[in-house]
Protein backbone atom coordinates (compact mmCIF):
# COMPACT_ATOMS: atom_id res chain seq x y z
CA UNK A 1 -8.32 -12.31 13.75
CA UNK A 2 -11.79 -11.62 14.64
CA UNK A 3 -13.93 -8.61 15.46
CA UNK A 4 -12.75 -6.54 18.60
CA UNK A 5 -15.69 -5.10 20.54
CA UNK A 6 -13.15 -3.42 22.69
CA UNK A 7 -12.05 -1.63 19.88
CA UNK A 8 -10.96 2.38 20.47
CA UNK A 9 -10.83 4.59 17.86
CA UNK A 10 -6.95 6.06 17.59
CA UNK A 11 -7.91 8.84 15.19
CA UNK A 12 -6.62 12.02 16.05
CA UNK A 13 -8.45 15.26 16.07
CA UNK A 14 -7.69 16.46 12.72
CA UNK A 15 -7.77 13.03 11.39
CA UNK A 16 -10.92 12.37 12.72
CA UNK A 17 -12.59 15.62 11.34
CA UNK A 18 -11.53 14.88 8.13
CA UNK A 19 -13.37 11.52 8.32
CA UNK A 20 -16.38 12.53 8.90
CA UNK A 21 -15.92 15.43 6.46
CA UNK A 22 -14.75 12.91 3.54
CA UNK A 23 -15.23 9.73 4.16
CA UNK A 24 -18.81 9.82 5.43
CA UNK A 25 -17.39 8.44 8.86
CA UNK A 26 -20.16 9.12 11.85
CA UNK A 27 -18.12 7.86 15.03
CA UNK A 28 -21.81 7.48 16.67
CA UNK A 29 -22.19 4.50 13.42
CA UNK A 30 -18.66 3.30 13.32
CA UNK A 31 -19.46 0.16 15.35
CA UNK A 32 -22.68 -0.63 13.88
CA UNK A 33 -20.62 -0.52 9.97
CA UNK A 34 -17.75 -2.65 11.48
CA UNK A 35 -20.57 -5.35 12.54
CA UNK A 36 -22.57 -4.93 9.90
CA UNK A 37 -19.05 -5.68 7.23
CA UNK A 38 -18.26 -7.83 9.31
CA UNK A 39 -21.31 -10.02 9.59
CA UNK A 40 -21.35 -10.63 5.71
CA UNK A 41 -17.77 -11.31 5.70
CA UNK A 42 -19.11 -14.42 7.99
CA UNK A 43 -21.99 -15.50 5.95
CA UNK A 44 -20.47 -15.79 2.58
CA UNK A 45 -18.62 -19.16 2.50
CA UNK A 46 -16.81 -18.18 -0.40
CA UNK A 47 -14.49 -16.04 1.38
CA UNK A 48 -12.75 -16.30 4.39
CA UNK A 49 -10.95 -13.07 5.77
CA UNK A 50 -10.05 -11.26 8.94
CA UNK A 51 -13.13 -9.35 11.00
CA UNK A 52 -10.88 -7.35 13.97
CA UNK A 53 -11.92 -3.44 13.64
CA UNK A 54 -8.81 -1.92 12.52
CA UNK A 55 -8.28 -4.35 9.47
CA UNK A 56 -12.07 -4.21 8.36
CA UNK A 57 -12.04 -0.20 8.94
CA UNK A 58 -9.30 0.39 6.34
CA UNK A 59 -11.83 -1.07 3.51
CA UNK A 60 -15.04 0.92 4.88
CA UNK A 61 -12.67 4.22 4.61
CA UNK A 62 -10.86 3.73 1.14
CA UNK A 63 -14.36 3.37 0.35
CA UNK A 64 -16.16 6.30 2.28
CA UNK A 65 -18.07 3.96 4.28
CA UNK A 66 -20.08 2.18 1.97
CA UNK A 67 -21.22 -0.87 3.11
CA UNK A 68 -21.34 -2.31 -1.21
CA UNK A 69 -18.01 -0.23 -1.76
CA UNK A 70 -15.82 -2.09 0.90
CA UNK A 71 -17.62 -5.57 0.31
CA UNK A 72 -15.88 -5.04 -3.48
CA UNK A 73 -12.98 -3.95 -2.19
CA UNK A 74 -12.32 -6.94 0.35
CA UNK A 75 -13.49 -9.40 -2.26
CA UNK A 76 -10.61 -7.59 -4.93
CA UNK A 77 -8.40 -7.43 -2.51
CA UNK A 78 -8.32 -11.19 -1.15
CA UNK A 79 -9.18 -12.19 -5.02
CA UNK A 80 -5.62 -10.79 -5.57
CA UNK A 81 -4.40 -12.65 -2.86
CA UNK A 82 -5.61 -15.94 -3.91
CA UNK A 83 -4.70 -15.49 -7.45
CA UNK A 84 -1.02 -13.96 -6.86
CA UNK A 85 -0.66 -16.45 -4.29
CA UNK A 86 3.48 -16.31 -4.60
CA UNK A 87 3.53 -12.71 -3.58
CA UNK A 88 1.76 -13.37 -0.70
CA UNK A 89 1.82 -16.75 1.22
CA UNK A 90 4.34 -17.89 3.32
CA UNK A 91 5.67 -14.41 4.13
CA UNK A 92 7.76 -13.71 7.61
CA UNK A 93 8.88 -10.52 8.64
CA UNK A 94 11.68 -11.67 10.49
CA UNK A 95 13.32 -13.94 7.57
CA UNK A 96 16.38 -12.97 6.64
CA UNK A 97 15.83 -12.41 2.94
CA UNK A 98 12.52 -10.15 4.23
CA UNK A 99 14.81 -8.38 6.25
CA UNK A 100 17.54 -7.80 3.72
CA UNK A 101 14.96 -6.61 1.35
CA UNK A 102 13.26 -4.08 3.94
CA UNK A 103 16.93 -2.92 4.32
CA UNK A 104 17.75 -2.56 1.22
CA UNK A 105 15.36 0.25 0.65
CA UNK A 106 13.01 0.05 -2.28
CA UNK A 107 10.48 0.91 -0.43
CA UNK A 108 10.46 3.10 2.23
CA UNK A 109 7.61 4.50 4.24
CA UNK A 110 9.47 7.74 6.10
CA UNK A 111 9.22 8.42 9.68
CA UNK A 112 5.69 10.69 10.78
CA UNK A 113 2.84 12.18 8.98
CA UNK A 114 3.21 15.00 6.57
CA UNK A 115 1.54 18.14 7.92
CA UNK A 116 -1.84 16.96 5.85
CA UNK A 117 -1.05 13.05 8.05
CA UNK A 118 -0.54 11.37 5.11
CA UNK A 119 2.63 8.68 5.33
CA UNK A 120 4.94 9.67 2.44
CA UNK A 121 6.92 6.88 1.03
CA UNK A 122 9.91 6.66 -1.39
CA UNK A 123 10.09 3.86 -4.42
CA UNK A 124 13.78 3.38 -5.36
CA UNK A 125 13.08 0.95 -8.32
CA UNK A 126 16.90 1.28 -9.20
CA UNK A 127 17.69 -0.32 -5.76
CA UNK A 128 16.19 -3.76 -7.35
CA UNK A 129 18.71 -5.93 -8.55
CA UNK A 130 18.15 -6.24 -12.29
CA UNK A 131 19.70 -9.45 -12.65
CA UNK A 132 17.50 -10.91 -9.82
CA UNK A 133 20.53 -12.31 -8.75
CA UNK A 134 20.66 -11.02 -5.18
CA UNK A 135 16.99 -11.05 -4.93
CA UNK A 136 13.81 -11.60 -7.14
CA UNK A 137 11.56 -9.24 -8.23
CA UNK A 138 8.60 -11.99 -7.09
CA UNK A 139 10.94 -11.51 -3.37
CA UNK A 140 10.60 -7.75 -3.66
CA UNK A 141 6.99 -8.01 -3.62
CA UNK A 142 6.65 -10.22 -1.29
CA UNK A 143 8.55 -7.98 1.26
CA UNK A 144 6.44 -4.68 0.44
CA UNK A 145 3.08 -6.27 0.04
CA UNK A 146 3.71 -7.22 3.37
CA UNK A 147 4.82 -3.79 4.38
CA UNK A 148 2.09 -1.90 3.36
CA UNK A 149 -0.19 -4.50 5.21
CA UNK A 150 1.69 -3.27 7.92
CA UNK A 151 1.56 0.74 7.58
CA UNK A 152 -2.01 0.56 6.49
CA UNK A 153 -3.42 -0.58 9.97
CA UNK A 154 -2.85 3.02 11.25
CA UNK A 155 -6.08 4.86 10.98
CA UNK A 156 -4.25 8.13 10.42
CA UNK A 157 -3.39 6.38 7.43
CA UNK A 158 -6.03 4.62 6.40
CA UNK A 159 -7.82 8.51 6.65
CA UNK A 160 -5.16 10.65 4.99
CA UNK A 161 -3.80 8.03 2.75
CA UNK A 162 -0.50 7.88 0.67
CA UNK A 163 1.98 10.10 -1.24
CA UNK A 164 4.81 8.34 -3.22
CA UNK A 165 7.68 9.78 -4.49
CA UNK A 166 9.26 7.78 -6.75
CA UNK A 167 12.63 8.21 -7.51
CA UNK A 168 13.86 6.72 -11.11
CA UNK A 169 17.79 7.18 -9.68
CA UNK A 170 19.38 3.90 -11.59
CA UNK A 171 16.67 2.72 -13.02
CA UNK A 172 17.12 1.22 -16.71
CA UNK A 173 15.39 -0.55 -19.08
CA UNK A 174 17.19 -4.02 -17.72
CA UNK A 175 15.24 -3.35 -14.39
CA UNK A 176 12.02 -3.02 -17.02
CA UNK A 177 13.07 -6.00 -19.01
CA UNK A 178 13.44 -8.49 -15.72
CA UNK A 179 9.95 -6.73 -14.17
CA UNK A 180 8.24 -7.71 -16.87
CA UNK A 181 4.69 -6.74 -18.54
CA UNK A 182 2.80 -9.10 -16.78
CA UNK A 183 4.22 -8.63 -13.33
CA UNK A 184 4.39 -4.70 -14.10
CA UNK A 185 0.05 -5.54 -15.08
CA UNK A 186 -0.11 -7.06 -11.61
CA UNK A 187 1.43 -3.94 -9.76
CA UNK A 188 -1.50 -1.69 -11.22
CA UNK A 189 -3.96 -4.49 -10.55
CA UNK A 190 -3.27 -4.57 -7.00
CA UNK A 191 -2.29 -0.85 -6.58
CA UNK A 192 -5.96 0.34 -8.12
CA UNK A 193 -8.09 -2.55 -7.25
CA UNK A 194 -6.87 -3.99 -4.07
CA UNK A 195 -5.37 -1.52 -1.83
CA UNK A 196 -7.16 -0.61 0.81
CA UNK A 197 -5.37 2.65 0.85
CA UNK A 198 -6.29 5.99 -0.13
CA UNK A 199 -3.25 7.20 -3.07
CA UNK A 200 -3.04 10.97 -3.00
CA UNK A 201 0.02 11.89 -5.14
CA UNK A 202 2.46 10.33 -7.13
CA UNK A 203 6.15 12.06 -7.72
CA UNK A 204 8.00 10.92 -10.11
CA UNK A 205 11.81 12.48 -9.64
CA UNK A 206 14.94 12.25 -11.60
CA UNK A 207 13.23 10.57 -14.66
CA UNK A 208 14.76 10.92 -18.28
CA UNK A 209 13.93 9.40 -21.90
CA UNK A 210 13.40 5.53 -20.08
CA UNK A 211 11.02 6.94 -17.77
CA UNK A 212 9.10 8.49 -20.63
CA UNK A 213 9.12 5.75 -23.12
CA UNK A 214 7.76 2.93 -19.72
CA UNK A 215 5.40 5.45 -18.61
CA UNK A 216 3.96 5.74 -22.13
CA UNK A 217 2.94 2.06 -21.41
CA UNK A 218 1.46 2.00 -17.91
CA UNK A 219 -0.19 5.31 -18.03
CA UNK A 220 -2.88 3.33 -19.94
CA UNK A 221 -3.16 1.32 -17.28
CA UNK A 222 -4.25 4.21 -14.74
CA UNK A 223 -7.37 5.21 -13.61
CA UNK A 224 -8.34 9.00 -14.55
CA UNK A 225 -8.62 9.86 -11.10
CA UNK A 226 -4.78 8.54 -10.40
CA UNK A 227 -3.25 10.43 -13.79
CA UNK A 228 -4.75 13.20 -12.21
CA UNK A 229 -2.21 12.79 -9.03
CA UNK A 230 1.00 12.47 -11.09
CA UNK A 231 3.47 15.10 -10.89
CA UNK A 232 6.54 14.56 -12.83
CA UNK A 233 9.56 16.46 -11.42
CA UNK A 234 12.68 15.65 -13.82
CA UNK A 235 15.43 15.87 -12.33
CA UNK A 236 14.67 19.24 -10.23
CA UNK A 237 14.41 18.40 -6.49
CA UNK A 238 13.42 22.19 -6.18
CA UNK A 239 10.30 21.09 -7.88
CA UNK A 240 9.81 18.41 -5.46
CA UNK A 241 10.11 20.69 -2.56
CA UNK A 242 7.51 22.89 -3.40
CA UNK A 243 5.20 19.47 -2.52
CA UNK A 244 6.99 17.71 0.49
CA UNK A 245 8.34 19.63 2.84
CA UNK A 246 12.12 19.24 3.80
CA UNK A 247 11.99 18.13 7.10
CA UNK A 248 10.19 15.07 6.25
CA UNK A 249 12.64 14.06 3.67
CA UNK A 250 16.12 11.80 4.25
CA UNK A 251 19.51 13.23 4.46
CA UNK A 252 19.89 12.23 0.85
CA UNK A 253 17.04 14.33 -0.71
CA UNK A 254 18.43 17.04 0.94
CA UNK A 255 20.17 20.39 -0.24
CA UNK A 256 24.13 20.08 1.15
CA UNK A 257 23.32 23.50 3.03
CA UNK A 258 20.24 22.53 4.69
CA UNK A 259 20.22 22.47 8.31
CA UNK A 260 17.07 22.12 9.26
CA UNK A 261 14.68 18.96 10.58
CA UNK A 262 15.26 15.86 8.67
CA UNK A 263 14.05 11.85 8.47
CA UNK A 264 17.74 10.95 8.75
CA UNK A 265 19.22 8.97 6.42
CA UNK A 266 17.81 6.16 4.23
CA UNK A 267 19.83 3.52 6.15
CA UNK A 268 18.71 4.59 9.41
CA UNK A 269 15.22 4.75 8.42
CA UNK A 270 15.67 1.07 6.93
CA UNK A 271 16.99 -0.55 10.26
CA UNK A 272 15.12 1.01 12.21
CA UNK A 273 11.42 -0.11 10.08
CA UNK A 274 13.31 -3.83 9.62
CA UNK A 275 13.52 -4.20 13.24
CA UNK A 276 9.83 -2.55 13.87
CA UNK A 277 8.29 -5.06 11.36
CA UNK A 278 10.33 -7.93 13.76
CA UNK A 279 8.23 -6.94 16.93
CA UNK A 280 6.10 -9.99 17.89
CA UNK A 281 2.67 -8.52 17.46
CA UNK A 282 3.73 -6.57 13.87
CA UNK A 283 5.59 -10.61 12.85
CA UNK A 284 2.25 -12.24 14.11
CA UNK A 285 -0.15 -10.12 12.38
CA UNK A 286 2.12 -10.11 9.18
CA UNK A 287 2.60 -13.89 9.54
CA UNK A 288 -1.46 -14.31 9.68
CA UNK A 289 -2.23 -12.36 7.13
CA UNK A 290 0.06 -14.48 4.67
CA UNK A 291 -0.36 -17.39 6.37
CA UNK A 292 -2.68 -18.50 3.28
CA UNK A 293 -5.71 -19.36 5.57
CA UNK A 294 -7.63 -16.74 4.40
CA UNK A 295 -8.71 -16.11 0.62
CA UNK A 296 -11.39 -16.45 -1.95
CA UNK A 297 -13.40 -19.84 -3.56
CA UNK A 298 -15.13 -18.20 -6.37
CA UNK A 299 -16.56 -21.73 -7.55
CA UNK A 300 -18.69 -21.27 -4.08
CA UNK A 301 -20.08 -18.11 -4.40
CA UNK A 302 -23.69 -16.81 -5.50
CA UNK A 303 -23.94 -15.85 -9.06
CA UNK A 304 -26.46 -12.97 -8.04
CA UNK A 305 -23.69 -11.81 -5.24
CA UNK A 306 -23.47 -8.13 -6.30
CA UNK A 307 -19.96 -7.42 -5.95
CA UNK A 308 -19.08 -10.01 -8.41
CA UNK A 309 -19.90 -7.42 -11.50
CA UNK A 310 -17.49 -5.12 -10.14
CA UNK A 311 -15.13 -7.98 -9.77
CA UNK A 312 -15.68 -8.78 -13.87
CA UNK A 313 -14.16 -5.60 -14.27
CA UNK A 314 -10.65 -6.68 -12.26
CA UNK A 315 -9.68 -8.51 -14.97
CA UNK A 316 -6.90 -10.70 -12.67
CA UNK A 317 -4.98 -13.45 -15.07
């Protein structure tokens, strides 16, 4: 995946406006960023990564465009990669177990943009099979990591960024017990450090005295700035609709007498984004991403490299 100088910009209006208001994002410098990122990505030996536009844009944005800020963020980011390399190599959108996962709905990004073009996605941790039994929690990972690869190539996105609501429906300390510290450690490490995604809430719905006593230990964990975007909802849905409007929601977040606009159910939205993430350019670019050709050799690179003292501070066992 290299640089494409044919690259068009698919921001729309609003989007765009917002990106220059925000994210420091000059259309008449875009190209001369992308090069410039992209031309140190190629001299450091250390690292090998993807240069095409879209990819390389989605680190200059979480980052507002600085050139330092997206150079630590692609070195985190494929860092993560290299170290968590069972979450992340080998991964194929159309295998089966990929598929069943996708379909099973832990994840799931909902159809459209919110009326701010953010993509809202719901976390159904109690859909995980606490027993690992069905599938792992290493599989899980392997299937969403891959999905928000996906997702996060839309510039809308990569602009607006990412709500979650996360619903704790079923989950129990057993699904806690079988995550485990060190994997939940890894979440937050890759979530805060190598995402190149812009968060923008966190919901937290139907939670209850488990909820409370887990969060206890991974609010810690949070950056001040992502506290600061957690809204904890109990078990009031009311509450929840005062943030996300209905029509974006599935059939099953939905008040019994509401008739309006909907997502349509969870199932629906699951086969349909299982058989998107099977289309041959989405498998390819999936498939090439995890293909484990690209990564990070630390023992090659510059002491005096900048970015390395903000990688000190990632902290990745």
């Amino acid at each position: 995946m290299s640089q494409d100088e044919n690259y068009k910009c698919t921001l729309d209006d609003k989007s765009l406006q917002k990106a220059k208001r925000e994210l420091n994002e000059d259309p008449k410098e875009r190209v001369g960023a992308l090069k410039a990122l992209s031309d140190w990505v190629a001299q450091q030996k250390w690292l090998q990564s993807p240069t095409d536009a879209r990819y390389l844009l989605g680190f200059l944005r979480a980052r507002k465009f600085s050139q330092l800020g997206a150079r630590e963020l692609l070195e985190n980011y494929w860092t993560v990669r290299t170290k968590y390399s069972d979450w992340y190599n080998g991964v194929s959108t159309s295998d089966n177990r990929i598929q069943d996962i996708i379909k099973q709905g832990v994840y799931i990004p909902l159809p459209g943009r919110d009326r701010e073009g953010r993509k809202l996605v719901i976390v159904r941790l109690g859909a995980m099979d606490p027993k690992g039994k069905v599938n792992t929690f290493e599989d899980v990972m392997r299937a969403n990591l891959a999905l928000f690869d996906y997702i996060l190539l839309d510039e809308n996105i990569q602009v607006n960024g990412l709500v979650f609501v996360i619903d704790m429906t079923g989950f129990s300390r057993h699904h806690f017990v079988s995550t485990g510290m060190e994997n939940t450690k890894k979440c937050m490490i890759v979530t805060q450090k190598a995402l190149p995604g812009r968060i923008k809430e966190l919901h937290y719905y139907n939670t209850g005295a488990v909820f409370e006593s887990i969060f206890n230990m991974i609010r810690p964990m949070m950056s001040e700035k992502l506290r600061n975007r957690v809204h904890v909802h109990g078990q009031n849905l009311s509450s929840v609709y005062d943030k996300i409007d209905k029509c974006m929601l599935p059939e099953e977040y939905l008040p019994d007498d509401y008739t309006g606009a909907n997502a349509g159910t969870i199932q629906e939205i699951c086969n349909n984004l299982a058989t998107e993430l099977c289309k041959p350019d989405v498998k390819d670019f999936i498939q090439e991403l995890h293909s484990g050709k690209y990564g990070v050799d630390l023992c090659l690179k510059p002491q005096d490299d900048l970015p390395q003292a903000s990688f000190r501070k990632l902290n990745v066992s």
